[in-house]
C-alpha atoms as a PDB file:
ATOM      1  CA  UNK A   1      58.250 122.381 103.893  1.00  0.00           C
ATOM      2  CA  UNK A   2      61.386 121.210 104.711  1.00  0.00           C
ATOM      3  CA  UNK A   3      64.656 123.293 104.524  1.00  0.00           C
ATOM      4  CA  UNK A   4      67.939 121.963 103.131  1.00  0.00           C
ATOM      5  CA  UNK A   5      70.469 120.299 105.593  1.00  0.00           C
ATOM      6  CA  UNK A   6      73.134 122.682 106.604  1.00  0.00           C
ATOM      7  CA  UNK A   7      76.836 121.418 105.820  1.00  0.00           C
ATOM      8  CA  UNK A   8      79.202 122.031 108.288  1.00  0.00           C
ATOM      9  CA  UNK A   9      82.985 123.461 106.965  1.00  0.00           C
ATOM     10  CA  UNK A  10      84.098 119.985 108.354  1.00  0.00           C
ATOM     11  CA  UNK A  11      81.806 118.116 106.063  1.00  0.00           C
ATOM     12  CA  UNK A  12      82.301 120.643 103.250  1.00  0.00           C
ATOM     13  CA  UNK A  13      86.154 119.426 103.304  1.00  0.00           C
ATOM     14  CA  UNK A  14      85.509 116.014 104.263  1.00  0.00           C
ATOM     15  CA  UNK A  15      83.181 115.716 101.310  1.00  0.00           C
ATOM     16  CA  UNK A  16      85.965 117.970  98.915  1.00  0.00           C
ATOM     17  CA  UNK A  17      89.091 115.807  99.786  1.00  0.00           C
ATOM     18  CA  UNK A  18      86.986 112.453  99.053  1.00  0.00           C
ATOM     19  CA  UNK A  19      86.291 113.838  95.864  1.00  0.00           C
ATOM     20  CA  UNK A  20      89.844 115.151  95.105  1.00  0.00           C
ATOM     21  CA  UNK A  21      91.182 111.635  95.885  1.00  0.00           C
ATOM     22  CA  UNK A  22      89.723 110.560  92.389  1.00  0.00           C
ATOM     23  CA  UNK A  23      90.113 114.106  90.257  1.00  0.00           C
ATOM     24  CA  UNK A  24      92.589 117.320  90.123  1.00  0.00           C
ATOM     25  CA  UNK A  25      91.878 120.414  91.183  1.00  0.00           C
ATOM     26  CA  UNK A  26      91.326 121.617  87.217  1.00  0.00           C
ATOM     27  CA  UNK A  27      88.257 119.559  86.982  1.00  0.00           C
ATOM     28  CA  UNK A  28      87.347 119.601  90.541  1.00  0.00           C
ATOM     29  CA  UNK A  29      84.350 122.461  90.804  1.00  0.00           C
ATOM     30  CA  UNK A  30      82.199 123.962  93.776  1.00  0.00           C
ATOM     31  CA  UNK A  31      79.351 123.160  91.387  1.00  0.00           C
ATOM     32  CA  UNK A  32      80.426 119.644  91.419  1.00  0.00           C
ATOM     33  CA  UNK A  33      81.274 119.677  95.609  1.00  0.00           C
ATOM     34  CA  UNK A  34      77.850 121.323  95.896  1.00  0.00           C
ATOM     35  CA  UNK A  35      75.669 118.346  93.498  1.00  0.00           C
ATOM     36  CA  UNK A  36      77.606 115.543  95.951  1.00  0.00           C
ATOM     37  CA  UNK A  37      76.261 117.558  99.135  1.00  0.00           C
ATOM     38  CA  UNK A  38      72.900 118.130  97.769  1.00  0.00           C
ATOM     39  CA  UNK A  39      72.838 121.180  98.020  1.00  0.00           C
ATOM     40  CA  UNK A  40      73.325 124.412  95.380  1.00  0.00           C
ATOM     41  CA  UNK A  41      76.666 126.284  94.931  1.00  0.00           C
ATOM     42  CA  UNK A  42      75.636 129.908  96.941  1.00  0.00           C
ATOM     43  CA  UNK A  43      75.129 127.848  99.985  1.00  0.00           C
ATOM     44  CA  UNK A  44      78.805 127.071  99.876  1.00  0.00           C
ATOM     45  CA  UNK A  45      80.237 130.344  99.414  1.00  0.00           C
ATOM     46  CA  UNK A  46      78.884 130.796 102.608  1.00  0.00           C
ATOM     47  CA  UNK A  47      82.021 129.609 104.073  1.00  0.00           C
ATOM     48  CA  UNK A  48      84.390 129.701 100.739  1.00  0.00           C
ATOM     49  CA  UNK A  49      84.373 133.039  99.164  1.00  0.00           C
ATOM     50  CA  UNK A  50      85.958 130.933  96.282  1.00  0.00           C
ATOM     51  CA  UNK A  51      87.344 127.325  94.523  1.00  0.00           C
ATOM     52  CA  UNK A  52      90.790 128.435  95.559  1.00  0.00           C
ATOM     53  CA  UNK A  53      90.505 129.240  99.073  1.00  0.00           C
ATOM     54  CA  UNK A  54      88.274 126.165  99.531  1.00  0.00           C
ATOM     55  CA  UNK A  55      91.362 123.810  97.928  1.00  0.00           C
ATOM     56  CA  UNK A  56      93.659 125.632 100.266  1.00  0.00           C
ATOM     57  CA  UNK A  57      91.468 125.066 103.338  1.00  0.00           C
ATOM     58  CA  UNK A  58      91.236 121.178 102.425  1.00  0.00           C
ATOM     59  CA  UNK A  59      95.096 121.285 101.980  1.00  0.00           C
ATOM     60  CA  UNK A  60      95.649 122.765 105.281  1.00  0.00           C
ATOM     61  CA  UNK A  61      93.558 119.499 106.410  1.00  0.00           C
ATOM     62  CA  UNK A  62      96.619 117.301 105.376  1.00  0.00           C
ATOM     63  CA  UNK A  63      99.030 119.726 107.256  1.00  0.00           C
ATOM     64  CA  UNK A  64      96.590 119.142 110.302  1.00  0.00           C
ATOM     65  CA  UNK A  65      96.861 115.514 110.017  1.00  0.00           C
ATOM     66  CA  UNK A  66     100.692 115.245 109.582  1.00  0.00           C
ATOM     67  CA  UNK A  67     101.428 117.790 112.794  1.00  0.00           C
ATOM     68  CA  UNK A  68      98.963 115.742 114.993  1.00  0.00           C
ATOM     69  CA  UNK A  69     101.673 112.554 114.255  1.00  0.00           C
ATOM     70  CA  UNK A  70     104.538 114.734 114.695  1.00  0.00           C
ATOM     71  CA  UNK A  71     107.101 114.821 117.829  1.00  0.00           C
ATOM     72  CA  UNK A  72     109.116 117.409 118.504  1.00  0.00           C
ATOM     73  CA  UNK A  73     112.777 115.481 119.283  1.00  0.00           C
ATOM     74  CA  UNK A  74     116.621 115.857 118.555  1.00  0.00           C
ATOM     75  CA  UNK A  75     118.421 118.342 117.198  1.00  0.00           C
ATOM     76  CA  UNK A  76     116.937 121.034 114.736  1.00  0.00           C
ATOM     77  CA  UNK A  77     117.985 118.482 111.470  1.00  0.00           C
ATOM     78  CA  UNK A  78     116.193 115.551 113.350  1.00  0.00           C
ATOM     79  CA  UNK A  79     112.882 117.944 113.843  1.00  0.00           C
ATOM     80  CA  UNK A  80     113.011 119.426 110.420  1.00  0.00           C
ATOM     81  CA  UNK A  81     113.637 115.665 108.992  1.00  0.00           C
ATOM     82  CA  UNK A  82     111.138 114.185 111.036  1.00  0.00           C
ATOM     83  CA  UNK A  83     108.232 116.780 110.307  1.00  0.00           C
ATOM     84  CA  UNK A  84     109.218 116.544 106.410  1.00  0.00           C
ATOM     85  CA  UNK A  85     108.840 112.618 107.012  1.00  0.00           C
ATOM     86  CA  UNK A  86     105.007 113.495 108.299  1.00  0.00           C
ATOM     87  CA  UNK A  87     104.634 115.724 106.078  1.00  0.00           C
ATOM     88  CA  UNK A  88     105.231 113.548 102.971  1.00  0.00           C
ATOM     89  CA  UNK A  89     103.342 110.608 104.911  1.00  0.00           C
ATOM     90  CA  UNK A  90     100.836 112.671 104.828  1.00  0.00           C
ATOM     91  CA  UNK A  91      99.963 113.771 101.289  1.00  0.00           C
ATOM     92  CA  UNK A  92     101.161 110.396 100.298  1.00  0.00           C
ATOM     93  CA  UNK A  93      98.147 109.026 101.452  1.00  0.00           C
ATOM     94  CA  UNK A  94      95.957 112.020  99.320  1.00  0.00           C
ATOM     95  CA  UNK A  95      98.559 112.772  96.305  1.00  0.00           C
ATOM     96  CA  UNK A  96      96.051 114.843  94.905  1.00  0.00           C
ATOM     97  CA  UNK A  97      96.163 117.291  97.552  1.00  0.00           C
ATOM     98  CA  UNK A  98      99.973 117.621  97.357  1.00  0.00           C
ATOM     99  CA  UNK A  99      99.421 118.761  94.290  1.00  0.00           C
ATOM    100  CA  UNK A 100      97.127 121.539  95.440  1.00  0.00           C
ATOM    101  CA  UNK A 101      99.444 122.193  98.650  1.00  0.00           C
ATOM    102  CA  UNK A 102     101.876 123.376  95.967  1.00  0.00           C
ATOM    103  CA  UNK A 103     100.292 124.771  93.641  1.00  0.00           C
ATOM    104  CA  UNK A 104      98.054 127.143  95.915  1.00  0.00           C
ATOM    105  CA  UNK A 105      99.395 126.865  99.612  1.00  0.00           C
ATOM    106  CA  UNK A 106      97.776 127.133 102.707  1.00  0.00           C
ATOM    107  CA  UNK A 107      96.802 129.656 104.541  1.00  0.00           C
ATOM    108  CA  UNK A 108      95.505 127.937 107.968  1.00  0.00           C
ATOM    109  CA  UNK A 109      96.108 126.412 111.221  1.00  0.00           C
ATOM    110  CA  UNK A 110      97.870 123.352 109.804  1.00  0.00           C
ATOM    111  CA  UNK A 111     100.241 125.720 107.141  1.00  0.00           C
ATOM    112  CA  UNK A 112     101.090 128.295 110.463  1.00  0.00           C
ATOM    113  CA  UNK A 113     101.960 125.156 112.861  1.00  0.00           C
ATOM    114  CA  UNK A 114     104.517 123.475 110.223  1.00  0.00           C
ATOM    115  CA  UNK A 115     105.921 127.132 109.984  1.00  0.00           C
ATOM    116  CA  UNK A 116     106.155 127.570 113.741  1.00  0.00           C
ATOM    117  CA  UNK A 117     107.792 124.274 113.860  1.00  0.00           C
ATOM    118  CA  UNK A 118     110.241 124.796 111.666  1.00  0.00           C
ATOM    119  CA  UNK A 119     110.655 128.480 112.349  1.00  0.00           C
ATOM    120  CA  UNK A 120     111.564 127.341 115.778  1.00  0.00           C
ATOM    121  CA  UNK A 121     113.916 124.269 114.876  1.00  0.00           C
ATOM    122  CA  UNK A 122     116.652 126.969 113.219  1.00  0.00           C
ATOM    123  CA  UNK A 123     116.335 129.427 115.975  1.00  0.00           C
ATOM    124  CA  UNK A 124     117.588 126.209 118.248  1.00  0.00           C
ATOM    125  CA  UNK A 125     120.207 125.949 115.152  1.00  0.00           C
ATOM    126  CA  UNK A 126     122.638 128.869 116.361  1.00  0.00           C
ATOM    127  CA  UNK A 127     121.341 130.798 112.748  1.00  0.00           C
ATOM    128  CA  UNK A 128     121.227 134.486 113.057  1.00  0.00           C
ATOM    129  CA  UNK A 129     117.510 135.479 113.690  1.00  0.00           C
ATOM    130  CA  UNK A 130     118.099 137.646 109.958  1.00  0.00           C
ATOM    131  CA  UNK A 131     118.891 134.454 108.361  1.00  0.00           C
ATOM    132  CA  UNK A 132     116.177 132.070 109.697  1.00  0.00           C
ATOM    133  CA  UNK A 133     113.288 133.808 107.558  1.00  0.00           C
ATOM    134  CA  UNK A 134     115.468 133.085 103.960  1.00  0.00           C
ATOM    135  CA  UNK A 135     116.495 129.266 104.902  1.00  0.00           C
ATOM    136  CA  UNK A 136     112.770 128.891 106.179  1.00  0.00           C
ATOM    137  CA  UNK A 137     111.487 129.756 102.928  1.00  0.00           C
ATOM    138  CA  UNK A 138     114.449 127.533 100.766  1.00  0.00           C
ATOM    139  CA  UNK A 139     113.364 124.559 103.077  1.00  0.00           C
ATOM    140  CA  UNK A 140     109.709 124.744 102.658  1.00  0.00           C
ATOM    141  CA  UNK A 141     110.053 125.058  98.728  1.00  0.00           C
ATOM    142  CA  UNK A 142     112.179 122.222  98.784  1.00  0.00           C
ATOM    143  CA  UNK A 143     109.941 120.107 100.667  1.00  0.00           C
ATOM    144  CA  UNK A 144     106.650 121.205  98.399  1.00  0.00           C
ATOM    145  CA  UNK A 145     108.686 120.648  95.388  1.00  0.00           C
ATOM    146  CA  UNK A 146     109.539 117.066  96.461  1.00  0.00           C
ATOM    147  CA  UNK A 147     106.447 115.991  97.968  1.00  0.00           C
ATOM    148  CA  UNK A 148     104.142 117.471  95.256  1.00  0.00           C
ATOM    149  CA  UNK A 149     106.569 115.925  92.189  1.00  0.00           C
ATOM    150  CA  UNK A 150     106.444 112.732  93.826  1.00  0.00           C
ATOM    151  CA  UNK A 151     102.568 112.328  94.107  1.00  0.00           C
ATOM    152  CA  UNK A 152     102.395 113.400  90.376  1.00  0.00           C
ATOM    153  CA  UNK A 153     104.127 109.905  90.064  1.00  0.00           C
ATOM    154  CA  UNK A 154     102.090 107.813  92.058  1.00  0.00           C
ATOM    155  CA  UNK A 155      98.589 109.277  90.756  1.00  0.00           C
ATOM    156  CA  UNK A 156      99.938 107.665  87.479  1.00  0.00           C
ATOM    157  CA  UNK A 157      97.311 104.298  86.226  1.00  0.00           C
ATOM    158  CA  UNK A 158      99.389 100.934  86.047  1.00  0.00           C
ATOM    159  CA  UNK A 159      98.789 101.356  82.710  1.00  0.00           C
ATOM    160  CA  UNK A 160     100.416 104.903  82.486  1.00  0.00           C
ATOM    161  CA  UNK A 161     103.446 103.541  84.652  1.00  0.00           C
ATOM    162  CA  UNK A 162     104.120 100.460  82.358  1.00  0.00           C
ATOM    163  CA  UNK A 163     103.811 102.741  79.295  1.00  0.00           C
ATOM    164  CA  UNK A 164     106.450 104.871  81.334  1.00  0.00           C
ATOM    165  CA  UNK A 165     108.132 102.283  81.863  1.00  0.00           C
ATOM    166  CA  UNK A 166     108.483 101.341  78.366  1.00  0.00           C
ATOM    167  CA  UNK A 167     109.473 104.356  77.232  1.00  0.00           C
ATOM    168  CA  UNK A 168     111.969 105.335  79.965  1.00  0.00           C
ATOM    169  CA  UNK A 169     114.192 101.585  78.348  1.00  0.00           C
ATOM    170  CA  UNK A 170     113.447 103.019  74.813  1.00  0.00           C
ATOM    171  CA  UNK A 171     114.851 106.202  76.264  1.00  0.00           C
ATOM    172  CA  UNK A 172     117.925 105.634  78.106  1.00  0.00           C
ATOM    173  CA  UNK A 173     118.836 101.792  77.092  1.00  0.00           C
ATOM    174  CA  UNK A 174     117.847 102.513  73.581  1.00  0.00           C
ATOM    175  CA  UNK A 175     120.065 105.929  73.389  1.00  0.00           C
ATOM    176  CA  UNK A 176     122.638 106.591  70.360  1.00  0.00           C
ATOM    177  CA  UNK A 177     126.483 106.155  71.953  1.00  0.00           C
ATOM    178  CA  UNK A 178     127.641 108.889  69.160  1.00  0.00           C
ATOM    179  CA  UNK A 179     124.789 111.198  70.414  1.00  0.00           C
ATOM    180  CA  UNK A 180     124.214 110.696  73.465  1.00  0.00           C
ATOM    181  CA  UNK A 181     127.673 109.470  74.770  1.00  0.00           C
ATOM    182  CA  UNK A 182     127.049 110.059  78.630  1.00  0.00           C
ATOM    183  CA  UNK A 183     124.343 108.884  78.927  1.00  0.00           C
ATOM    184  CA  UNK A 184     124.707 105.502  76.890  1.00  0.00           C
ATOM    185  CA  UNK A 185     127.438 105.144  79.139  1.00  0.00           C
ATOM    186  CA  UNK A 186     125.800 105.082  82.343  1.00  0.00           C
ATOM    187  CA  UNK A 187     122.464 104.006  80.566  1.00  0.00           C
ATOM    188  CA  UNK A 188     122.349 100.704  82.797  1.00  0.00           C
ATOM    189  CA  UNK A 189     122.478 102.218  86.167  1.00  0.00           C
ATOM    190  CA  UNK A 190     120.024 105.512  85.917  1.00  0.00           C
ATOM    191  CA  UNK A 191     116.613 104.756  87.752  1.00  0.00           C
ATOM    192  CA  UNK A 192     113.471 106.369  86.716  1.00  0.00           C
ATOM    193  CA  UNK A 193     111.781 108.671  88.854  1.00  0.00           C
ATOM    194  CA  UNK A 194     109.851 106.557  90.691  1.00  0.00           C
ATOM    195  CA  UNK A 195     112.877 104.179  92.278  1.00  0.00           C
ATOM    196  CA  UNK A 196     113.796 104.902  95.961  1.00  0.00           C
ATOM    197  CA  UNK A 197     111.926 108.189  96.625  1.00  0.00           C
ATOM    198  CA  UNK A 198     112.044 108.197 100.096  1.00  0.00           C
ATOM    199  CA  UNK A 199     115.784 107.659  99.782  1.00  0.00           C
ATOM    200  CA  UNK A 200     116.415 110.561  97.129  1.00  0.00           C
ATOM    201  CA  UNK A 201     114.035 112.465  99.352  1.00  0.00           C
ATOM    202  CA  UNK A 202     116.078 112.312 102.402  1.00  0.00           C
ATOM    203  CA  UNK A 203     119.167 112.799 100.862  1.00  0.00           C
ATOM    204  CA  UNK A 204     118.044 116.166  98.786  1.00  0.00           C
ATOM    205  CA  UNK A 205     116.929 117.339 102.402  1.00  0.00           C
ATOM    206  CA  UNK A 206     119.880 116.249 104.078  1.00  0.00           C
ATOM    207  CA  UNK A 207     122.041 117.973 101.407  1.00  0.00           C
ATOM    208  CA  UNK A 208     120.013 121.552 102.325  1.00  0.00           C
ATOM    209  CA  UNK A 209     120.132 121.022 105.810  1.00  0.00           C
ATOM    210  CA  UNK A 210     123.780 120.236 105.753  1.00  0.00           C
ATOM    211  CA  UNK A 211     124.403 123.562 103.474  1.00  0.00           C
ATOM    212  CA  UNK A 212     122.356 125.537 106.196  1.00  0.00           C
ATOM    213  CA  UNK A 213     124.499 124.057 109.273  1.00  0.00           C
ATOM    214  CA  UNK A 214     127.695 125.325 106.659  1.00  0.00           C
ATOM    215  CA  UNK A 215     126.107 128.630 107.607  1.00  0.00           C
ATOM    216  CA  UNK A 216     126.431 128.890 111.437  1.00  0.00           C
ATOM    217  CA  UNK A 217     128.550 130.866 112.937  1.00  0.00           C
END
C-alpha cells in the first residue's frame, strides 16, 4: 500500500498563496489547503501549529520576494523609499496577502531582513540609537497601513469599482452646498481612493521621513 506524498513547507505555501490569490484569509482554511494537497489537515500541523502562523509564514514569502529585488543605495530616505517601493511591488502583485501582512504580521526571515534594513538605514541617519526603535515602528505601520489599504482597492470586481464609482459622483458631485459647503466646493477636484496611489504613497512616506530628519540633532 502506498503512503501519502509528503508536502514540503515550500509547497505547503506555494500551494496556500495560490489559493489566497482568489479568497481572504476569513474563508481561507487548513481544511481547505489540506483537500487541494490531497492530503488530511493533521499532516499539516506538522509544520503549522495553526491557520495563523501558516498565513504569517506565507506573508513572510512576499517579504522574501521584495528583499531579493531590493538594493541597498543613497542616503537612509533613498533606502527606506526604495525598500517601501519593493515592498508595495510586492504585495501588489498578491493583494490578498497584504491584507494578511497587516492584519497578522510576520514573524520570519523575510519580516527580520526588512527590519534589519530599515533598522540600519536610521542608524546611518545621525538618530540617537534611543530614538531609532520608536521611528522604526511609526515607519513600518505607515507602510502596512498604506500597502494593505491599497490592495483592499484593487481586490475590488470591475463591477464593485464601477458601482464605486457611481456612488463616489452621487457622493461628492451630488452633495448639498447648504450641508455640505466644503465639500461642494471643492467637489470637482477630490479623487477617489484609487487615483494616483503610488503618488499619494510616496508623498505620505516622504512627509514621515521628512518629520524624522526634523528630528536629528
Amino acid at each position: 500500500m502506498t503512503g501519502r506524498r509528503r508536502w514540503s513547507t515550500e509547497e505547503i505555501l506555494e500551494t496556500a498563496a495560490k489559493m489566497l490569490r482568489t479568497s481572504d484569509a476569513e474563508s481561507f482554511s487548513v481544511r481547505k489547503l489540506a483537500a487541494a494537497l490531497g492530503t488530511d489537515s493533521s499532516s499539516l500541523y506538522r509544520h503549522f501549529r495553526n491557520k495563523t502562523e501558516l498565513l504569517r509564514a506565507v506573508a513572510d514569502r512576499i517579504l522574501l520576494t521584495a528583499m531579493d529585488s531590493y538594493r541597498p543605495e543613497g542616503d537612509w530616505k533613498e533606502r527606506v523609499t526604495a525598500l517601501a517601493l519593493c515592498l508595495r511591488e510586492a504585495f501588489g502583485e498578491q493583494p490578498q496577502l497584504a491584507a494578511i501582512w497587516g492584519r497578522y504580521g510576520s514573524g520570519g526571515t523575510g519580516s527580520r531582513l526588512v527590519m534589519e534594513e530599515v533598522l540600519q538605514a536610521l542608524r546611518t541617519s545621525g538618530l540617537p540609537d534611543q530614538e531609532i526603535p520608536a521611528r522604526y515602528h511609526r515607519i513600518v505601520i505607515l507602510l502596512a497601513a498604506l500597502i494593505s489599504s491599497e490592495a483592499g482597492i484593487s481586490t475590488v470586481t470591475p463591477k464593485e469599482y464601477e458601482q464605486g464609482m457611481e456612488q463616489f459622483r452621487v457622493a461628492v458631485l451630488g452633495a448639498d452646498p447648504e450641508r455640505f459647503p466644503a465639500l461642494a466646493h471643492f467637489a470637482r477636484d477630490i479623487r477617489p481612493l484609487g487615483a494616483d496611489r503610488r503618488a499619494a504613497f510616496e508623498e505620505i512616506l516622504a512627509a514621515q521621513l521628512a518629520h524624522i530628519e526634523a528630528q536629528i540633532p
